[in-house]
C-alpha atoms as a PDB file:
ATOM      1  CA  UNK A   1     -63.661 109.034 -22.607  1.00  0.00           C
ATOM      2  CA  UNK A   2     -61.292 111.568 -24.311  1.00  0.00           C
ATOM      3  CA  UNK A   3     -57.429 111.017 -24.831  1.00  0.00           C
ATOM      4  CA  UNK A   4     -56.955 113.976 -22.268  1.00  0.00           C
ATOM      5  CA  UNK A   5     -59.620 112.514 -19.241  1.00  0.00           C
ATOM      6  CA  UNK A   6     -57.644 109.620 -19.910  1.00  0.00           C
ATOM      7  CA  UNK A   7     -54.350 111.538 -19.202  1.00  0.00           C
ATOM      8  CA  UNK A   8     -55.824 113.085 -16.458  1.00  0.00           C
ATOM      9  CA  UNK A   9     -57.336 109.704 -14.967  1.00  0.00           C
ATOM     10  CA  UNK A  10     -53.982 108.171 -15.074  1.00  0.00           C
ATOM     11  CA  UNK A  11     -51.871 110.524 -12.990  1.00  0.00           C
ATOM     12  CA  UNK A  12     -54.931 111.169 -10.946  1.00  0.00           C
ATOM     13  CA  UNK A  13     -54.189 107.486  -9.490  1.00  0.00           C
ATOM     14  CA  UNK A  14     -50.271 108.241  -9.577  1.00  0.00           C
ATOM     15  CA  UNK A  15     -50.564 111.919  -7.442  1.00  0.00           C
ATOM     16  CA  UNK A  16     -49.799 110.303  -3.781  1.00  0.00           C
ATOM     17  CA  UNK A  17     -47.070 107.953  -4.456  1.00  0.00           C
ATOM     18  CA  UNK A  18     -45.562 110.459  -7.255  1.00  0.00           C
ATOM     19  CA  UNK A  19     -45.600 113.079  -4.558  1.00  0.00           C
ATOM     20  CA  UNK A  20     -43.675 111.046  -2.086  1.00  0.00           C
ATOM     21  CA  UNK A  21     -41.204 110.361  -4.627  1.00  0.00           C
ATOM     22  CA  UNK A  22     -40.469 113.390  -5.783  1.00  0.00           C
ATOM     23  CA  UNK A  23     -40.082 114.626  -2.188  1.00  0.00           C
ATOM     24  CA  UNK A  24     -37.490 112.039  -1.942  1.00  0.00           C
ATOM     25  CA  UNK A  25     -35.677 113.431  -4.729  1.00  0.00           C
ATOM     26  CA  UNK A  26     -36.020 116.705  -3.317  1.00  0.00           C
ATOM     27  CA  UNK A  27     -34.221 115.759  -0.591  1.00  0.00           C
ATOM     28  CA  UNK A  28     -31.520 113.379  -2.783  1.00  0.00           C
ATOM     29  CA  UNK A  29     -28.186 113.694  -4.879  1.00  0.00           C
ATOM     30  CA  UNK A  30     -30.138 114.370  -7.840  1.00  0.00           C
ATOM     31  CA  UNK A  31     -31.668 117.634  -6.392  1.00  0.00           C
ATOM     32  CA  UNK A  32     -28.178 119.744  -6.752  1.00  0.00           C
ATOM     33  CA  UNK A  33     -27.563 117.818 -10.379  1.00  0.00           C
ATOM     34  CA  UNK A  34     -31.282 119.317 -11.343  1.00  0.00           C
ATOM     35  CA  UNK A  35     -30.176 122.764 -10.242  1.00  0.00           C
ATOM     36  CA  UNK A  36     -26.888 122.625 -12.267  1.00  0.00           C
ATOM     37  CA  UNK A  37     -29.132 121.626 -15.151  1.00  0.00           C
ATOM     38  CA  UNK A  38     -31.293 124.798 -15.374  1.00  0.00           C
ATOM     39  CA  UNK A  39     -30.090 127.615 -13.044  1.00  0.00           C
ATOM     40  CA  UNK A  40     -27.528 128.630 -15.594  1.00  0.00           C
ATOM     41  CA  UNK A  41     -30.393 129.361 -17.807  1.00  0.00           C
ATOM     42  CA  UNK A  42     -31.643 131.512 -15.196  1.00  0.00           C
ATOM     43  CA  UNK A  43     -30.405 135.220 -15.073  1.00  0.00           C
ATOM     44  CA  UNK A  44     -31.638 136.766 -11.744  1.00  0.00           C
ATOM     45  CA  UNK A  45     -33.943 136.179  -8.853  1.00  0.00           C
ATOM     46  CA  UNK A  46     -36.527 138.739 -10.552  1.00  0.00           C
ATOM     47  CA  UNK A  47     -37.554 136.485 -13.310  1.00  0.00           C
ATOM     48  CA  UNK A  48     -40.576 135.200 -14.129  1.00  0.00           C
ATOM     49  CA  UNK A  49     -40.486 131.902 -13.751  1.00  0.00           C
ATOM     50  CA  UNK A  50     -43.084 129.101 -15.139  1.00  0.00           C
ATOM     51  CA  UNK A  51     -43.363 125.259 -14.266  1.00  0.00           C
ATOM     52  CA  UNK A  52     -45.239 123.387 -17.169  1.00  0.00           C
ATOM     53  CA  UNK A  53     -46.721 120.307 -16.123  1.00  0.00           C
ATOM     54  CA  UNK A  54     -45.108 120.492 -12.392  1.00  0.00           C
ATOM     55  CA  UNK A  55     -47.208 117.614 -10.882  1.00  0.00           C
ATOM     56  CA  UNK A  56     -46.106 118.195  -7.131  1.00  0.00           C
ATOM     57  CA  UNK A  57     -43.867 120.568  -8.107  1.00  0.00           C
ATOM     58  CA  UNK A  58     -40.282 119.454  -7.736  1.00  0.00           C
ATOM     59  CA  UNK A  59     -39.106 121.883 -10.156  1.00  0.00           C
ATOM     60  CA  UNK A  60     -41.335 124.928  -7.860  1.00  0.00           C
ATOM     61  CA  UNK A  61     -39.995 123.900  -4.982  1.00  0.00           C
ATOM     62  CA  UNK A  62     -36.148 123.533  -5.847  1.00  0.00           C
ATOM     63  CA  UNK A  63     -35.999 126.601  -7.454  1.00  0.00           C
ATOM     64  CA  UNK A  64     -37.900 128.181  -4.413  1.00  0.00           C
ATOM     65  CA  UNK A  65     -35.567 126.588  -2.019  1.00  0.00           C
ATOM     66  CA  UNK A  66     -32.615 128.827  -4.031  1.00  0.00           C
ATOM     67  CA  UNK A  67     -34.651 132.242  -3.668  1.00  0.00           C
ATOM     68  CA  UNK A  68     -36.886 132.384  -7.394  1.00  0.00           C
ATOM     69  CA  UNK A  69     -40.245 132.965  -6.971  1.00  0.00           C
ATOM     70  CA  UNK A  70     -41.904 130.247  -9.415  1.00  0.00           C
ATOM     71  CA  UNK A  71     -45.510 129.867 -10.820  1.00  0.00           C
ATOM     72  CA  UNK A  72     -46.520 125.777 -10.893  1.00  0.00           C
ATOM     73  CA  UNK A  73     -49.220 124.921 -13.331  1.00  0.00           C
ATOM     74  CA  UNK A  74     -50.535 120.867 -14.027  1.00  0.00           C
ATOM     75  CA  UNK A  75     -53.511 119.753 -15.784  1.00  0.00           C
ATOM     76  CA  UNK A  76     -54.389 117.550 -12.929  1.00  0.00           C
ATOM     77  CA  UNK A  77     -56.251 118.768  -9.884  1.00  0.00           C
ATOM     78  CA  UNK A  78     -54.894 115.790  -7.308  1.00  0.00           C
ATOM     79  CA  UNK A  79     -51.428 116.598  -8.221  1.00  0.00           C
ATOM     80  CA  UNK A  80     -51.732 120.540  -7.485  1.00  0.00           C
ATOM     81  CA  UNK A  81     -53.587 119.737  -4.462  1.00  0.00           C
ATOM     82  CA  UNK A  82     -50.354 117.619  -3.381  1.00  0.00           C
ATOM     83  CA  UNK A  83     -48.089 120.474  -4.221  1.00  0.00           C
ATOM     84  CA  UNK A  84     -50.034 122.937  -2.194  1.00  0.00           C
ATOM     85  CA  UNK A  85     -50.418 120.202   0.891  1.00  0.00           C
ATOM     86  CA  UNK A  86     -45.913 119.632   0.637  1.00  0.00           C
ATOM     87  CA  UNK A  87     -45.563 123.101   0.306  1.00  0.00           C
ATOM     88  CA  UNK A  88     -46.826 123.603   3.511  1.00  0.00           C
ATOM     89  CA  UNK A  89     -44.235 121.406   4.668  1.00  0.00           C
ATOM     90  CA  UNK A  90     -41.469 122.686   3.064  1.00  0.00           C
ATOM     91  CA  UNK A  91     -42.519 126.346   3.721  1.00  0.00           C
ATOM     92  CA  UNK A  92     -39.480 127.157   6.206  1.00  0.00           C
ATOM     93  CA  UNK A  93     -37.150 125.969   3.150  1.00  0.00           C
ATOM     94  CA  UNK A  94     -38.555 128.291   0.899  1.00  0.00           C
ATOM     95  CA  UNK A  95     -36.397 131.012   0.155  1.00  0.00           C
ATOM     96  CA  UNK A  96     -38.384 132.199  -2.836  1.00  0.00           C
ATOM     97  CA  UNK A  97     -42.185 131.115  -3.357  1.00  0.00           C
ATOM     98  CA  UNK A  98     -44.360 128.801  -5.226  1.00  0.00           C
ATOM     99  CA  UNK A  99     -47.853 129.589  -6.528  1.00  0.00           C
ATOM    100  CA  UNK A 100     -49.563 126.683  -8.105  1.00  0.00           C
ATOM    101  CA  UNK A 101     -52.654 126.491 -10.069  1.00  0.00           C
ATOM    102  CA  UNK A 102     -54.755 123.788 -12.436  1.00  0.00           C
ATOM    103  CA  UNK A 103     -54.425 124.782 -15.935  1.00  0.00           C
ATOM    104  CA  UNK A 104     -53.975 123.288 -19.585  1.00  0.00           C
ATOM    105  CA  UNK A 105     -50.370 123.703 -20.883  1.00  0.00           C
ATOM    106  CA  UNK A 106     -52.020 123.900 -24.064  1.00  0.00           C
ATOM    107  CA  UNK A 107     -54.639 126.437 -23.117  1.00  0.00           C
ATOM    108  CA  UNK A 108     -52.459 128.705 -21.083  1.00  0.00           C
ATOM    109  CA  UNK A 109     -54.483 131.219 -18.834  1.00  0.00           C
ATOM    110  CA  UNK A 110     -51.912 134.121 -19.541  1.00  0.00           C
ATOM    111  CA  UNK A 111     -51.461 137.712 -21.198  1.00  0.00           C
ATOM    112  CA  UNK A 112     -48.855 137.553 -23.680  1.00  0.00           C
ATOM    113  CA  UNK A 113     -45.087 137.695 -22.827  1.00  0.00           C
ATOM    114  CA  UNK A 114     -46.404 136.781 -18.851  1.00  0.00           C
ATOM    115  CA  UNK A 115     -42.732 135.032 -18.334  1.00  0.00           C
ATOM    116  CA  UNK A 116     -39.176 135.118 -18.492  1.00  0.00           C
ATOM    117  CA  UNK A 117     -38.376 131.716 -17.782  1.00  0.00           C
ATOM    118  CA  UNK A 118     -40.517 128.640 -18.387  1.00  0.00           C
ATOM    119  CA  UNK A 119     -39.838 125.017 -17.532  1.00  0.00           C
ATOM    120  CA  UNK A 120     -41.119 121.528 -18.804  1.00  0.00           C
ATOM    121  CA  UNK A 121     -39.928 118.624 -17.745  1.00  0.00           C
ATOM    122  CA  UNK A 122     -41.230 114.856 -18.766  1.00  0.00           C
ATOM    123  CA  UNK A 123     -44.390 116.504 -20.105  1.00  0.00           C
ATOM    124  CA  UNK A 124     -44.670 116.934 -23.877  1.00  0.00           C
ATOM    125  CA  UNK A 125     -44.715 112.964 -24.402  1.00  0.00           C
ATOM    126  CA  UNK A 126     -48.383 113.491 -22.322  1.00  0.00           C
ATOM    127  CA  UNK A 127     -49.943 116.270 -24.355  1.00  0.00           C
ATOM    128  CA  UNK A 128     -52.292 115.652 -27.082  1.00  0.00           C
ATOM    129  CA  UNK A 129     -50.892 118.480 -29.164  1.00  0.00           C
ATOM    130  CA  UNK A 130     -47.372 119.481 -29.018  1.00  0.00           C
ATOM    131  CA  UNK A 131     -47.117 121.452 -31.650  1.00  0.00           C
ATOM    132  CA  UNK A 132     -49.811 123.706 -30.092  1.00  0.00           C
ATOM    133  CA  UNK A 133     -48.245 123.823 -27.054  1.00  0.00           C
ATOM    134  CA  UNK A 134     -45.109 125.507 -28.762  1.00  0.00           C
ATOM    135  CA  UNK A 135     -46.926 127.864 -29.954  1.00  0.00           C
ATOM    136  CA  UNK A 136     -49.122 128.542 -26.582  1.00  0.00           C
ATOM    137  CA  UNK A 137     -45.619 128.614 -24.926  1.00  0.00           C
ATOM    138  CA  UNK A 138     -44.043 131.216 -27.639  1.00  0.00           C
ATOM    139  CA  UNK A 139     -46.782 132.814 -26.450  1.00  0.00           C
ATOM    140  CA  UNK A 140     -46.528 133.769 -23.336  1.00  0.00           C
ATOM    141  CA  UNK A 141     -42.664 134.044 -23.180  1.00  0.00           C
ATOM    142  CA  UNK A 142     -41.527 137.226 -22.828  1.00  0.00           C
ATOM    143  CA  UNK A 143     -39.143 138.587 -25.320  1.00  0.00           C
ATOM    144  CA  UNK A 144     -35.180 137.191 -25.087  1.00  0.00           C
ATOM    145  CA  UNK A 145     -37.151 134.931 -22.740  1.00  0.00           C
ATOM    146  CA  UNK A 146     -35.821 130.584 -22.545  1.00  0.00           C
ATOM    147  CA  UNK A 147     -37.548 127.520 -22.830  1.00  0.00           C
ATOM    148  CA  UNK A 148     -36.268 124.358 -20.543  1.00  0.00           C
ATOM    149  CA  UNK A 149     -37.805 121.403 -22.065  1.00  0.00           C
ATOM    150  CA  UNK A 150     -36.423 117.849 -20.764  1.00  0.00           C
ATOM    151  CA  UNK A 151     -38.322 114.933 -21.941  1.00  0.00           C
ATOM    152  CA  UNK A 152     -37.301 111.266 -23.097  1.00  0.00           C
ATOM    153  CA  UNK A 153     -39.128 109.545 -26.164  1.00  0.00           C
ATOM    154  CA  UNK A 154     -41.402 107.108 -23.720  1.00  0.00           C
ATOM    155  CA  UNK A 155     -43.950 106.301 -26.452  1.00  0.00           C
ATOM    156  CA  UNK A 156     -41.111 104.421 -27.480  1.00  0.00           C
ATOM    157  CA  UNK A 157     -38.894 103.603 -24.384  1.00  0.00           C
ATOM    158  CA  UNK A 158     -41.347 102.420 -22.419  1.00  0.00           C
ATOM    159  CA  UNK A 159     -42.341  99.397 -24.619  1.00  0.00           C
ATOM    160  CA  UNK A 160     -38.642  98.046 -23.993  1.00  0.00           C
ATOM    161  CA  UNK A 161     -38.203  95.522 -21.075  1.00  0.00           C
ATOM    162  CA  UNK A 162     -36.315  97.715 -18.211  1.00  0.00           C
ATOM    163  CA  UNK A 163     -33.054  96.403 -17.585  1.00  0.00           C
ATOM    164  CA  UNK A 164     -31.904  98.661 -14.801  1.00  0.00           C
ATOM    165  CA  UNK A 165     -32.231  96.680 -10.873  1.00  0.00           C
ATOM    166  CA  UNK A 166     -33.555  99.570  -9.546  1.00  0.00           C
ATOM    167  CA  UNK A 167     -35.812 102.522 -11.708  1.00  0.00           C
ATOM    168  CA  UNK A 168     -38.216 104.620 -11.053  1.00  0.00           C
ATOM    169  CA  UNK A 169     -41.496 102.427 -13.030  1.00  0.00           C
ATOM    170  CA  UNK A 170     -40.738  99.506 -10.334  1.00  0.00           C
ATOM    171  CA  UNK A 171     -43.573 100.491  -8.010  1.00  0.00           C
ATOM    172  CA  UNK A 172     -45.910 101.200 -10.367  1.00  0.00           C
ATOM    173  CA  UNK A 173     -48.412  98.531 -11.217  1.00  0.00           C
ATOM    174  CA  UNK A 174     -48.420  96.324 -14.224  1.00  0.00           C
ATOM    175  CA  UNK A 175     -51.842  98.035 -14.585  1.00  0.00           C
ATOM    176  CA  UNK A 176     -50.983 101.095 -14.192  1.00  0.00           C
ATOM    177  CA  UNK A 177     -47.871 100.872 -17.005  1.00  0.00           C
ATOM    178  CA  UNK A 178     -49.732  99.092 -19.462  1.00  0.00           C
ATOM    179  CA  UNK A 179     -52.293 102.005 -19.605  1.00  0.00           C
ATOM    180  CA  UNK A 180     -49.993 104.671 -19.853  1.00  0.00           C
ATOM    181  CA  UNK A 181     -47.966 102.455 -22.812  1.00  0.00           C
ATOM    182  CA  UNK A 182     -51.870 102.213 -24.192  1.00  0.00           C
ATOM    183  CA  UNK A 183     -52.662 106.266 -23.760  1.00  0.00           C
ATOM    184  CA  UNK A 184     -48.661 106.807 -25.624  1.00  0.00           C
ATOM    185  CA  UNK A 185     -49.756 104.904 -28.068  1.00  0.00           C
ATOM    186  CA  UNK A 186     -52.741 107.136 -29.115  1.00  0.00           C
ATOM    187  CA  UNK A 187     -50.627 110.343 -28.890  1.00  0.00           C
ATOM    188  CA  UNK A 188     -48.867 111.186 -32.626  1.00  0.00           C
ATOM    189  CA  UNK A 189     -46.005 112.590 -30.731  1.00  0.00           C
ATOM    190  CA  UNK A 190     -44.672 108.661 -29.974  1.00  0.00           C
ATOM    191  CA  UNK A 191     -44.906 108.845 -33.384  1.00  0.00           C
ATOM    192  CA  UNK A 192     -41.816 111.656 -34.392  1.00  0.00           C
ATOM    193  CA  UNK A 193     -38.441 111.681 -34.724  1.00  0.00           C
ATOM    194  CA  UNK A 194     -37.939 112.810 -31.291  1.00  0.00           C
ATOM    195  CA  UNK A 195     -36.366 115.366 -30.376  1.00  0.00           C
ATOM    196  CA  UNK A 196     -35.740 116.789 -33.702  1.00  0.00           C
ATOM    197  CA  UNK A 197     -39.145 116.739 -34.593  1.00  0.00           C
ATOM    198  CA  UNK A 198     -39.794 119.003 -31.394  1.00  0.00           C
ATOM    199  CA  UNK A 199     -36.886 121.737 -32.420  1.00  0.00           C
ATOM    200  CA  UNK A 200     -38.512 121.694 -35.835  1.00  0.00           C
ATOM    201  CA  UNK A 201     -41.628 122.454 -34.469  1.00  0.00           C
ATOM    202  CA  UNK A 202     -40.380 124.800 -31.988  1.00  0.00           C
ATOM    203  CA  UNK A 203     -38.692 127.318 -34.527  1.00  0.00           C
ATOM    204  CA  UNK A 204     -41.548 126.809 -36.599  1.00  0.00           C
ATOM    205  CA  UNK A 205     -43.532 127.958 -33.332  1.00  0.00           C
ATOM    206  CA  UNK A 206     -41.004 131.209 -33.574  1.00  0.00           C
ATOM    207  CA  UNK A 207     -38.283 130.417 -31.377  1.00  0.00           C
ATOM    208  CA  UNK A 208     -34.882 131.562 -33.067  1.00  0.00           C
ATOM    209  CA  UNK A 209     -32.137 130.012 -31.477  1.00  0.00           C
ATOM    210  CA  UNK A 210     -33.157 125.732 -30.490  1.00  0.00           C
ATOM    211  CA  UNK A 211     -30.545 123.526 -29.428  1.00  0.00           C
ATOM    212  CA  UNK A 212     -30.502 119.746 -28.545  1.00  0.00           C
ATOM    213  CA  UNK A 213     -28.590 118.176 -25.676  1.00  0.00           C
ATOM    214  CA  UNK A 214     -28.644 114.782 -25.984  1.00  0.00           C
ATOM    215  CA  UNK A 215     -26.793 113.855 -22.245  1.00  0.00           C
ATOM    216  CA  UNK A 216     -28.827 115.025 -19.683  1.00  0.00           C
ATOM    217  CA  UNK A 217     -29.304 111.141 -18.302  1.00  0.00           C
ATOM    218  CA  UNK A 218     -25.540 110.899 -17.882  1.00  0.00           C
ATOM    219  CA  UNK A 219     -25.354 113.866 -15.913  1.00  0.00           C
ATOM    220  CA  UNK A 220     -27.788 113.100 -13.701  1.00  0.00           C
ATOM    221  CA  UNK A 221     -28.592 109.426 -13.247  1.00  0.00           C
ATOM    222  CA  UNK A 222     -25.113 107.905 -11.546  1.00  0.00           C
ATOM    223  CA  UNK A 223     -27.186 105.386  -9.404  1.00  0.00           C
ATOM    224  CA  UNK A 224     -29.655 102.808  -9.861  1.00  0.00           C
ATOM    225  CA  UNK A 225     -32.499 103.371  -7.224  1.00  0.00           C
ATOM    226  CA  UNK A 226     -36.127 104.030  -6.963  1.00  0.00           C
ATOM    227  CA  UNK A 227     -35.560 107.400  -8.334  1.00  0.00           C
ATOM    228  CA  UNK A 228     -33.877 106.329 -11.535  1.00  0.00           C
ATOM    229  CA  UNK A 229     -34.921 106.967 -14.885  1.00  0.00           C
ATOM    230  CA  UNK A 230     -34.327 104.611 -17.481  1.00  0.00           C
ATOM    231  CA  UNK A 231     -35.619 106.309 -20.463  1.00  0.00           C
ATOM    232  CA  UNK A 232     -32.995 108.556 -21.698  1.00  0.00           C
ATOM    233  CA  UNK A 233     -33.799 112.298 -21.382  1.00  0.00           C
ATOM    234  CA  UNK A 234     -32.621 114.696 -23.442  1.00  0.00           C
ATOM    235  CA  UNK A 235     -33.395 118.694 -23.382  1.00  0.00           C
ATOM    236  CA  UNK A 236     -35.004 121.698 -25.526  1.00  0.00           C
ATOM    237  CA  UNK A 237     -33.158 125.301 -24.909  1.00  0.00           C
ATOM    238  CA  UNK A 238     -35.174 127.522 -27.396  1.00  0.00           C
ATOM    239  CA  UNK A 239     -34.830 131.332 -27.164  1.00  0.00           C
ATOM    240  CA  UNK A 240     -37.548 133.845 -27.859  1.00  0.00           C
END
């Protein structure tokens, strides 16, 4: 078995109880806190907008609840078919739309400059090659286009004991954990200097203008609960 069936095996068995939780968050304090995180990045409801690695598409469908029309793509077929089964429930909510589809981040199945705004969130820590991915994603941004990448370093956060009462790895089998610290551990990205090793790759990739923002946690994780993340995220904003 390959690094990435073993990826996709993994959050093949997480897709139903990651979808409920993300609805939960769609529908919790943290949902507004999300939107204050990216919307500023976003310039009009006309955009182009792309979800890397949505899973069930929390991103998709908060950004659709505020009027953007957003394209959802996941490497995992359980997880889109989730997305597609909750958007049918949120459909009256939907101000903008969602379109969802099973693709590679890595091996994106768009023309060049297809997007104005694209989106990653806890994803690059999962892909097999992240530098490749920069480039795929330099790619198919549009000129003057952003990138939104929020990730935490888990392939070295998650080996530390959780000391939080409440987090969002509680329900998830000692099974289940120690196979995604074993999968981490094969990827060379728990390896870097994170997340300088990702701007340096990104402006080698040919973005211009990268900066860091180390405090994204702070500003969004106030409470300990089932939806809290104890690895501390931080985020990418790279310009085309």
């Amino acid at each position: 078995m390959t690094i990435q069936d073993r990826i996709i095996a993994y959050w093949k068995r997480r897709s139903g109880d990651f979808g409920a939780l993300r609805m939960r968050e769609l529908q919790s304090k943290l949902a507004p806190r999300w939107l204050r995180e990216i919307t500023p990045y976003i310039k009009d409801h006309h955009q182009r907008i792309l979800d890397l690695g949505t899973g069930t598409g929390f991103f998709a469908f908060l950004l659709a609840q505020q009027g953007y029309s957003v394209t959802g793509i996941d490497l995992t077929e359980e997880m889109i078919a989730v997305a597609k089964d909750q958007a049918l429930i949120l459909q009256n909510s939907l101000q903008g739309s969602v379109d969802f589809h099973c693709m590679d981040a890595i091996q994106l199945e768009y023309v060049d400059a297809s997007f104005d705004v694209i989106l990653a969130r806890n994803l690059t820590w999962t892909l097999p090659d992240v530098e490749a991915a920069y480039k795929e994603w330099y790619r198919v941004l549009a000129p003057k286009g952003v990138l939104i990448n929020i990730d935490g370093d888990y392939g070295v956060e998650l080996k530390v004991p959780v000391v939080a009462n409440h987090h969002i790895h509680e329900g998830v089998s000692k099974t289940t954990m120690e196979e995604c610290i074993a999968i981490t551990e094969e990827l060379s990205i728990s390896r870097m200097d994170r997340p300088h090793w990702d701007a340096h790759m990104m402006r080698k990739a040919g973005f211009s203008r990268v900066y860091l923002d180390m405090a994204v946690s702070s500003r969004i994780y106030n409470e300990e609960d089932e939806l809290y993340n104890p690895v501390p995220l931080f985020s990418i904003v790279a310009r085309k």
